[in-house]
N, C-alpha and C. Protein backbone atom coordinates (compact mmCIF):
# COMPACT_ATOMS: atom_id res chain seq x y z
N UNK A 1 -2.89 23.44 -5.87
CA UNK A 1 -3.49 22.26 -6.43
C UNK A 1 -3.76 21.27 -5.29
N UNK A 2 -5.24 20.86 -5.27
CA UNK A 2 -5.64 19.71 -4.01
C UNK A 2 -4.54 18.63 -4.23
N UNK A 3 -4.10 17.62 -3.51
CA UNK A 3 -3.72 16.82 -3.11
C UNK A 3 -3.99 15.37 -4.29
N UNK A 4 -5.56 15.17 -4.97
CA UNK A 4 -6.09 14.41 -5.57
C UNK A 4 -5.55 15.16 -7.00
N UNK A 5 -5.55 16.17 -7.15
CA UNK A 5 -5.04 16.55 -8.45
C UNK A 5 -3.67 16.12 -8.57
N UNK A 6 -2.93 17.00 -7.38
CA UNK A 6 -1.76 16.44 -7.78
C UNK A 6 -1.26 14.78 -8.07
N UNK A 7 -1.94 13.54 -7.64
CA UNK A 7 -2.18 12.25 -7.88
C UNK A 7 -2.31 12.25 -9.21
N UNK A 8 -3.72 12.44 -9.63
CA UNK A 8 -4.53 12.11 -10.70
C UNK A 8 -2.85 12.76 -11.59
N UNK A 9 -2.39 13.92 -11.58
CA UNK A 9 -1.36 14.38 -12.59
C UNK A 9 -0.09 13.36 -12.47
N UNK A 10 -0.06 13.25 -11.21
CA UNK A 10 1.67 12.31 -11.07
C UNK A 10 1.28 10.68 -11.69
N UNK A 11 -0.33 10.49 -11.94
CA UNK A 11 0.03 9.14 -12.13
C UNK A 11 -0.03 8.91 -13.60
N UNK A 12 -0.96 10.42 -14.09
CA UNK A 12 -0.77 10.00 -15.84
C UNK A 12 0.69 10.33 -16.97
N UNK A 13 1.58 11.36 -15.50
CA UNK A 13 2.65 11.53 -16.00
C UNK A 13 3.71 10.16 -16.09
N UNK A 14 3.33 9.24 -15.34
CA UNK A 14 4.20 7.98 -15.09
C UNK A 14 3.38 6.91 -15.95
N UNK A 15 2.42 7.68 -16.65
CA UNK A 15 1.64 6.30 -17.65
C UNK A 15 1.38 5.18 -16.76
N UNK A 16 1.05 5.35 -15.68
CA UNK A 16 0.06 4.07 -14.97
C UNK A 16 -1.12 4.16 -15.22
N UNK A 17 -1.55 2.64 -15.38
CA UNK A 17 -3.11 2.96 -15.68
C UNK A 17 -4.10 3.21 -14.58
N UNK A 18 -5.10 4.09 -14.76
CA UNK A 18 -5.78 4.59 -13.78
C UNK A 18 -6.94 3.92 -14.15
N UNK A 19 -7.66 3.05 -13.26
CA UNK A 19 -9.04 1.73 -12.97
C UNK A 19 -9.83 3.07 -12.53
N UNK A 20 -10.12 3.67 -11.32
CA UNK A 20 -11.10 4.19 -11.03
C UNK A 20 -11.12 5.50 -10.21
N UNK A 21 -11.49 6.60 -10.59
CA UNK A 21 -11.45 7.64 -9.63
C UNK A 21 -13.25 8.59 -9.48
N UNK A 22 -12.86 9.28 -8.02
CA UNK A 22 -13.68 9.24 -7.49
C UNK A 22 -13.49 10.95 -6.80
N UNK A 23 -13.36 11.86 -7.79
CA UNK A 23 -13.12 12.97 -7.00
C UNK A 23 -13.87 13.23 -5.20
N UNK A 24 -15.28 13.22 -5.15
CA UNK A 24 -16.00 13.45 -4.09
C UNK A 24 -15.10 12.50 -2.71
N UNK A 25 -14.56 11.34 -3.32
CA UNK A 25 -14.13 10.72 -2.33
C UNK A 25 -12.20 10.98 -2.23
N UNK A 26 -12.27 11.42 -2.69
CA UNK A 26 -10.14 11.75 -3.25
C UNK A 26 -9.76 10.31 -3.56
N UNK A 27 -10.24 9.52 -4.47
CA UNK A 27 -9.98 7.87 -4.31
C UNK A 27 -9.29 7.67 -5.64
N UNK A 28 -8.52 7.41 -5.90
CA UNK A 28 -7.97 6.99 -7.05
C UNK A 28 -7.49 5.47 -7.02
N UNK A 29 -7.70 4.68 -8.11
CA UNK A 29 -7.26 3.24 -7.97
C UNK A 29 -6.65 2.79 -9.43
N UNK A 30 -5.16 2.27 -9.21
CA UNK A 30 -4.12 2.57 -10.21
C UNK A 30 -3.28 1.49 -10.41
N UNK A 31 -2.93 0.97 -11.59
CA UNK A 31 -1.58 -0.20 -11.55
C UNK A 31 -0.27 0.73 -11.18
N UNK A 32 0.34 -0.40 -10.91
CA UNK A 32 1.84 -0.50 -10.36
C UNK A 32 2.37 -1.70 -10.32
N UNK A 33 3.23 -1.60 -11.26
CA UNK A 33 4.15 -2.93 -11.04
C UNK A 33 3.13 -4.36 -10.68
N UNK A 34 1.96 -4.09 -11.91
CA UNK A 34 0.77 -5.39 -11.58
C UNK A 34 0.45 -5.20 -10.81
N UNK A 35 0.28 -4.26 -9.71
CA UNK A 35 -1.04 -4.38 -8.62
C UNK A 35 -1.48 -3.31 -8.52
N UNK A 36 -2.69 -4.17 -7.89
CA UNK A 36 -3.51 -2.52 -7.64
C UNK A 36 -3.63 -1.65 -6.80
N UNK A 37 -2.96 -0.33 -6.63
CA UNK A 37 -2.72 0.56 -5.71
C UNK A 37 -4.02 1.22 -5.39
N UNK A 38 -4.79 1.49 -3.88
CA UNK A 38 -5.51 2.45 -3.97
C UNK A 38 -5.15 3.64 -3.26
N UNK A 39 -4.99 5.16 -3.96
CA UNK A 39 -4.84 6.29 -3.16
C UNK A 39 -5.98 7.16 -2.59
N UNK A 40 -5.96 7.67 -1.60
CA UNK A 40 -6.92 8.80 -0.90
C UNK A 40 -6.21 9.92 -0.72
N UNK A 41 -6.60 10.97 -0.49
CA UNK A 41 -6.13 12.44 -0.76
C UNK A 41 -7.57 12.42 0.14
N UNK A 42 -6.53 13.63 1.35
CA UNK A 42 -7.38 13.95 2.80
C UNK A 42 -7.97 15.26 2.21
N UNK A 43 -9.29 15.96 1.91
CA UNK A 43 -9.28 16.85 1.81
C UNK A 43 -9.36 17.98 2.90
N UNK A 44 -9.64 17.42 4.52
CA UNK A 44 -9.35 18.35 5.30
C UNK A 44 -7.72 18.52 5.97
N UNK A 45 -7.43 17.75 5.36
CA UNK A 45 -5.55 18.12 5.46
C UNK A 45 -4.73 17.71 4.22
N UNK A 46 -5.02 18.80 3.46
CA UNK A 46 -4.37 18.77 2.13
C UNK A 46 -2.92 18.25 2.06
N UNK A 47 -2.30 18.43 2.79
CA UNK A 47 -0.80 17.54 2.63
C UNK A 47 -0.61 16.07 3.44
N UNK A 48 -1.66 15.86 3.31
CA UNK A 48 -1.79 14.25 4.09
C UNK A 48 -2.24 13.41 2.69
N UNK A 49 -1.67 12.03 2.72
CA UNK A 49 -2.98 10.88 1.88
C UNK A 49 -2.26 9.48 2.17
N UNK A 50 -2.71 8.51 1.95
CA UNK A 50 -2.60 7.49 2.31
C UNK A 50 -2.79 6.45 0.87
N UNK A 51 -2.29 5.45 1.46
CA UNK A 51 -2.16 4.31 -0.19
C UNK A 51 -1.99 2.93 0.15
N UNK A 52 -3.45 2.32 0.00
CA UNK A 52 -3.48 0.81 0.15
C UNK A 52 -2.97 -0.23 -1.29
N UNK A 53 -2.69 -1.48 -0.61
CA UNK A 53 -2.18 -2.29 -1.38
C UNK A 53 -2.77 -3.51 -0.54
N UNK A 54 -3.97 -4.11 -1.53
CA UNK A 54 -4.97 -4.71 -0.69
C UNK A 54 -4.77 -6.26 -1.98
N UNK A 55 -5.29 -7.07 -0.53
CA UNK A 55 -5.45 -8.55 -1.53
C UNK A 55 -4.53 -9.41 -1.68
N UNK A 56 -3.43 -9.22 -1.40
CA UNK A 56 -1.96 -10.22 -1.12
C UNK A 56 -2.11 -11.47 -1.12
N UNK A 57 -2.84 -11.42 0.03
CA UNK A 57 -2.84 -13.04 0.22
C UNK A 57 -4.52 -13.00 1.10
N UNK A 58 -4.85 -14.26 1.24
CA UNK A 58 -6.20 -14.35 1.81
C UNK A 58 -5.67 -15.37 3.53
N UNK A 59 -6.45 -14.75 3.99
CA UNK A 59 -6.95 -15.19 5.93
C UNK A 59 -7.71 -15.98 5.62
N UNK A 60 -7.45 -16.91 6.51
CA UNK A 60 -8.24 -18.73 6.79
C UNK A 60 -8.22 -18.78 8.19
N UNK A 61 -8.88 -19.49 8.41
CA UNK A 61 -9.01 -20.15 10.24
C UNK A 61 -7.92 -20.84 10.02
N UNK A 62 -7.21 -21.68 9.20
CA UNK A 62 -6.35 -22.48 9.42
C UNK A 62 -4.43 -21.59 9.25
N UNK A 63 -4.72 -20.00 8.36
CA UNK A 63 -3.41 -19.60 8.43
C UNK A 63 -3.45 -18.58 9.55
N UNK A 64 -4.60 -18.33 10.44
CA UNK A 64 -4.40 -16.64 10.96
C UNK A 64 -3.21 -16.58 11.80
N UNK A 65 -3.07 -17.81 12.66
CA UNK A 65 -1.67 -17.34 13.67
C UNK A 65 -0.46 -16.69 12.88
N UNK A 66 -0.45 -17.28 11.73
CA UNK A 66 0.65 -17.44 11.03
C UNK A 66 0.72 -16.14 10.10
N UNK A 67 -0.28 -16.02 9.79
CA UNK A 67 -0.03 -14.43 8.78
C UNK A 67 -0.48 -13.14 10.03
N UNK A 68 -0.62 -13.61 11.25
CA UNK A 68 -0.34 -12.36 12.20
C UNK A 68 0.89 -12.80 12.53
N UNK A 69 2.00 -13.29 12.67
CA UNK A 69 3.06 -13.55 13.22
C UNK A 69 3.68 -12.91 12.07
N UNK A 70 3.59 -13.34 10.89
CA UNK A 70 4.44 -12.58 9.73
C UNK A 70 3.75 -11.02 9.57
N UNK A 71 2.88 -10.66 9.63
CA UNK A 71 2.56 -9.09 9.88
C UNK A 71 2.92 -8.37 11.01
N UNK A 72 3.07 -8.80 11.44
CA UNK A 72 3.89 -8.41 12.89
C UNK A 72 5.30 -8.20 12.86
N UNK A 73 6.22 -8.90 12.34
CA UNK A 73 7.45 -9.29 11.98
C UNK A 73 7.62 -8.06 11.33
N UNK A 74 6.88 -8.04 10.10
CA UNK A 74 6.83 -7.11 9.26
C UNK A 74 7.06 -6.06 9.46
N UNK A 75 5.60 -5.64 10.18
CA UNK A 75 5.30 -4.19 10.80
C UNK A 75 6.82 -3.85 11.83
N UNK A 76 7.44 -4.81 12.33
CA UNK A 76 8.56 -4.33 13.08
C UNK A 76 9.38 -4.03 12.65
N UNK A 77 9.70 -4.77 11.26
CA UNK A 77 10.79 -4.29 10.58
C UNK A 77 11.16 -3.00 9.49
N UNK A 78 9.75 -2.72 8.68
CA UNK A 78 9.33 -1.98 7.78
C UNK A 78 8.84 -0.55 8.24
N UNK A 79 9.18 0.37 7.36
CA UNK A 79 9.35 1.35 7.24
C UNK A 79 8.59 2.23 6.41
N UNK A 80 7.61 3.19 6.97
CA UNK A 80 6.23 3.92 6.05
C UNK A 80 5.16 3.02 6.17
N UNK A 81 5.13 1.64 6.12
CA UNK A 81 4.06 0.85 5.59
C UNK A 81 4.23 -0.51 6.75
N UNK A 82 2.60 -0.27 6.65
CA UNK A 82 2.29 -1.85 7.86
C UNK A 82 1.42 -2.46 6.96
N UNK A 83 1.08 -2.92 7.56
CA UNK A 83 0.48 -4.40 7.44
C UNK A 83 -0.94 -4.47 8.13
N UNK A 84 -1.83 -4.88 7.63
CA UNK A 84 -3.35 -5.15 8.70
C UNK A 84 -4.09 -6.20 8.02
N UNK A 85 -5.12 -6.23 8.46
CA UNK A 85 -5.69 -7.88 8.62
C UNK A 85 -6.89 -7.16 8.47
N UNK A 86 -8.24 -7.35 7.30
CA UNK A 86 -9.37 -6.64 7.12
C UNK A 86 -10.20 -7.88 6.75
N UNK A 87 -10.81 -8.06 7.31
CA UNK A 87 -11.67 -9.48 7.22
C UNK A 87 -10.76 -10.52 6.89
N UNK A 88 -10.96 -11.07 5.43
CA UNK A 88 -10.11 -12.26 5.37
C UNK A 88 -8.82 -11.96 4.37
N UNK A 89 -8.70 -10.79 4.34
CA UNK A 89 -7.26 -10.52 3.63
C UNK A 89 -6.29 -9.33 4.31
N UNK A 90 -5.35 -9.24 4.03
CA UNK A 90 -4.20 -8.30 4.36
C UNK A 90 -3.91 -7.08 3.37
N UNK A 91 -3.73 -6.17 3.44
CA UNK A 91 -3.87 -5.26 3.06
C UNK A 91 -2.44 -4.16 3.56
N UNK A 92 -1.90 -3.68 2.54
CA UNK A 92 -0.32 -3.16 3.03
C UNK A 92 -1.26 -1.40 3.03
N UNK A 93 -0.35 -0.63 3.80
CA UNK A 93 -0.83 0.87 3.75
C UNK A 93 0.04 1.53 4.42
N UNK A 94 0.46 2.76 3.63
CA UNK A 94 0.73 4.02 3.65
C UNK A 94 0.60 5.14 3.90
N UNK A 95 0.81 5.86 5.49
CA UNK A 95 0.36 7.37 5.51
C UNK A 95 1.02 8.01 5.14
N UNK A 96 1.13 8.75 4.41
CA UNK A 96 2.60 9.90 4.14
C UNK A 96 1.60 11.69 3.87
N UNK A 97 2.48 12.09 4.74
CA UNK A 97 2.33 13.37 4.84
C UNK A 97 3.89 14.37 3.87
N UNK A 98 3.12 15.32 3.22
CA UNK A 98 4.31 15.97 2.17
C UNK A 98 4.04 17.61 2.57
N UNK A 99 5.42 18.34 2.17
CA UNK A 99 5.71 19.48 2.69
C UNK A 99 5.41 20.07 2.05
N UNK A 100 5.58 20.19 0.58
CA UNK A 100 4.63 21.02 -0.67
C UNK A 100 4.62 20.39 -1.57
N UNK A 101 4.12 21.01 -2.78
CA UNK A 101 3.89 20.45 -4.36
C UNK A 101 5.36 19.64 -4.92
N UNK A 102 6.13 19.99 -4.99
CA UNK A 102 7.12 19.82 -5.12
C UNK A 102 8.07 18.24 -4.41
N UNK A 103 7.47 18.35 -3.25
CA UNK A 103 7.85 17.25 -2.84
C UNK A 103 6.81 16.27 -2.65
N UNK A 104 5.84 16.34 -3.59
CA UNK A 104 4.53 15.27 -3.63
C UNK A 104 4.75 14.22 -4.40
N UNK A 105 5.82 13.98 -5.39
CA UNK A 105 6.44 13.23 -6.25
C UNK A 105 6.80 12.25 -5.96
N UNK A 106 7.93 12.53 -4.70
CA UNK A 106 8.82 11.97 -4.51
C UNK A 106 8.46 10.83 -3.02
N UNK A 107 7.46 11.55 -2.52
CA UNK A 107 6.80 10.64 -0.97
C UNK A 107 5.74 9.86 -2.26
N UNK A 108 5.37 10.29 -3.19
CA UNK A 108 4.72 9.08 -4.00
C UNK A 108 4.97 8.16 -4.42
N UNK A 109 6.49 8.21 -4.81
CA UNK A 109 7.52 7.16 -5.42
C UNK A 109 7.97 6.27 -4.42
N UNK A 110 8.28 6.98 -3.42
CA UNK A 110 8.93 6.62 -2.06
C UNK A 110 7.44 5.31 -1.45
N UNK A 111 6.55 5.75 -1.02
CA UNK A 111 5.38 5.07 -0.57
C UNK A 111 5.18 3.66 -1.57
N UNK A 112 4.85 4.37 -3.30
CA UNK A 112 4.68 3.04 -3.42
C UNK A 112 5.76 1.75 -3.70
N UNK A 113 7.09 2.48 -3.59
CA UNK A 113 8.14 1.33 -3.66
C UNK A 113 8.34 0.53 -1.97
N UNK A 114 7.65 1.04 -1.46
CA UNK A 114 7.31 1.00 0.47
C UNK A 114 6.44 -0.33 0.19
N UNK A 115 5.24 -0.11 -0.40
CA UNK A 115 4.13 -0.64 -0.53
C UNK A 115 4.81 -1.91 -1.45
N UNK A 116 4.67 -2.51 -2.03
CA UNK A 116 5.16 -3.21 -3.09
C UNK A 116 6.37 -4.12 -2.64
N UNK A 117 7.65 -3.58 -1.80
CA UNK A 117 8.61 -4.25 -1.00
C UNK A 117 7.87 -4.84 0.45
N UNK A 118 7.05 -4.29 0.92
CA UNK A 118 6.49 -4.99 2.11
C UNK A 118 5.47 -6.28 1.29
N UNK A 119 5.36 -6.35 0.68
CA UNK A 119 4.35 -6.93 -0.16
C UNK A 119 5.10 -8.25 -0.45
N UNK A 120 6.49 -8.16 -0.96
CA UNK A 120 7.48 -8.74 -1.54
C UNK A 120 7.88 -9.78 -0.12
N UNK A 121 8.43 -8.58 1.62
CA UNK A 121 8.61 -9.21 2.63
C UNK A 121 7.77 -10.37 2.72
N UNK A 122 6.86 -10.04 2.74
CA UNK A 122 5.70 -11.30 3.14
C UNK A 122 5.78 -12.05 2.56
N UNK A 123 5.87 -12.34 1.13
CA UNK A 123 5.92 -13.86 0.32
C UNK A 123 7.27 -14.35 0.44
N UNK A 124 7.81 -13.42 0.67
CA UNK A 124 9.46 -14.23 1.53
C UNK A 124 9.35 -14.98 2.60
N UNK A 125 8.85 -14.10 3.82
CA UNK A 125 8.66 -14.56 4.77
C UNK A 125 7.65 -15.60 4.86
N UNK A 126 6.79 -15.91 4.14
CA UNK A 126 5.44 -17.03 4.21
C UNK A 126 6.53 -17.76 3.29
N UNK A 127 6.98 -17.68 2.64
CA UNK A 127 7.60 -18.99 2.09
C UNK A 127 8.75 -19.55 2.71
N UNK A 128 9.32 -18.91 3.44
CA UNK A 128 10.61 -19.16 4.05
C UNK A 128 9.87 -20.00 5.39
N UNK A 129 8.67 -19.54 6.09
CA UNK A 129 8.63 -20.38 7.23
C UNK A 129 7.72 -21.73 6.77
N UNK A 130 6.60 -21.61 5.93
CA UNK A 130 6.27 -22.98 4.92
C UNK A 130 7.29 -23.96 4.46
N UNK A 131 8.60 -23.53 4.43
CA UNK A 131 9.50 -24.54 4.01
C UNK A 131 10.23 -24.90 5.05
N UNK A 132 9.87 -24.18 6.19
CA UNK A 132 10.40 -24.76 7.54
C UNK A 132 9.88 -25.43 7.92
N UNK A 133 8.61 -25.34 7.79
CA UNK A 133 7.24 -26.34 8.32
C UNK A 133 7.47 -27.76 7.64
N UNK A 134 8.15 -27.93 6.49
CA UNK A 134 7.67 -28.80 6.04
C UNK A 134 8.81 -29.74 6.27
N UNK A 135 9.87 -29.22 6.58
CA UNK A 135 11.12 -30.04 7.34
C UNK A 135 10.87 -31.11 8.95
C-alpha cells in the first residue's frame, strides 16, 4: 500500500476530518486537535512523507527579529519538527521516514503530537518574552 493510502486509511480510522486530498500530488489536508495538518506522501520514496502545520502566527517587519529568535530556540530544542519562516508566516514541519506498514501509525501519531507541541512551544515562548518586554 503507497504511503498516501496508508494516510488517507490512518486518518479516517482516527475520524479526523479530511478538507482536501489530492492523490496526483500525495497531499492530504486534515484536522487535528483544531488545526490544520497538511500531509505529503513521497511517491519516489515510499517510506518517506512529511507534515506541515502552517499559519501559527503571522511575520511583520515589526516582529521578525523576534519570531526568528523564538524559531531558533525552538528548532534547538525540539525534536522531529522545526520551525521556518515562509513569507509572512511560520509554518511547523515534519520529515519522518517509517520502516514498514506497520509502523506507519505510530511515526504518524508521533509527528503530529511533534507538530502541535512545537506549536504550543512558541505561544509559550512569544508570551513569556512579551511579558518580559513589558516589564
Amino acid at each position: 500500500m503507497s504511503t498516501f493510502e496508508l494516510a488517507k486509511e490512518f486518518i479516517a480510522s482516527q475520524r479526523y476530518q479530511m478538507l482536501d486530498e489530492d492523490g496526483a500530488d500525495g497531499h492530504i489536508a486534515f484536522r487535528f486537535q483544531m488545526n490544520t495538518i497538511h500531509f505529503w506522501g513521497n511517491s519516489e520514496d515510499e517510506h518517506f512523507f512529511f507534515m506541515t502545520l502552517p499559519n501559527f502566527t503571522d511575520v511583520t517587519e515589526e516582529n521578525i527579529a523576534q519570531v526568528k529568535e523564538n524559531c531558533h530556540q525552538i528548532n534547538k530544542e525540539a525534536k522531529l519538527v522545526k520551525l521556518y519562516i515562509l513569507n509572512d508566516v511560520i509554518l511547523a514541519a515534519a520529515e519522518v521516514y517509517y520502516l514498514a506498514e506497520d509502523d506507519f501509525k505510530f511515526q504518524m501519531l508521533n509527528a503530529l503530537k511533534h507538530l502541535v507541541a512545537a506549536k504550543v512551544m512558541y505561544k509559550k515562548l512569544d508570551e513569556k518574552r512579551k511579558v518580559t518586554l513589558c516589564w
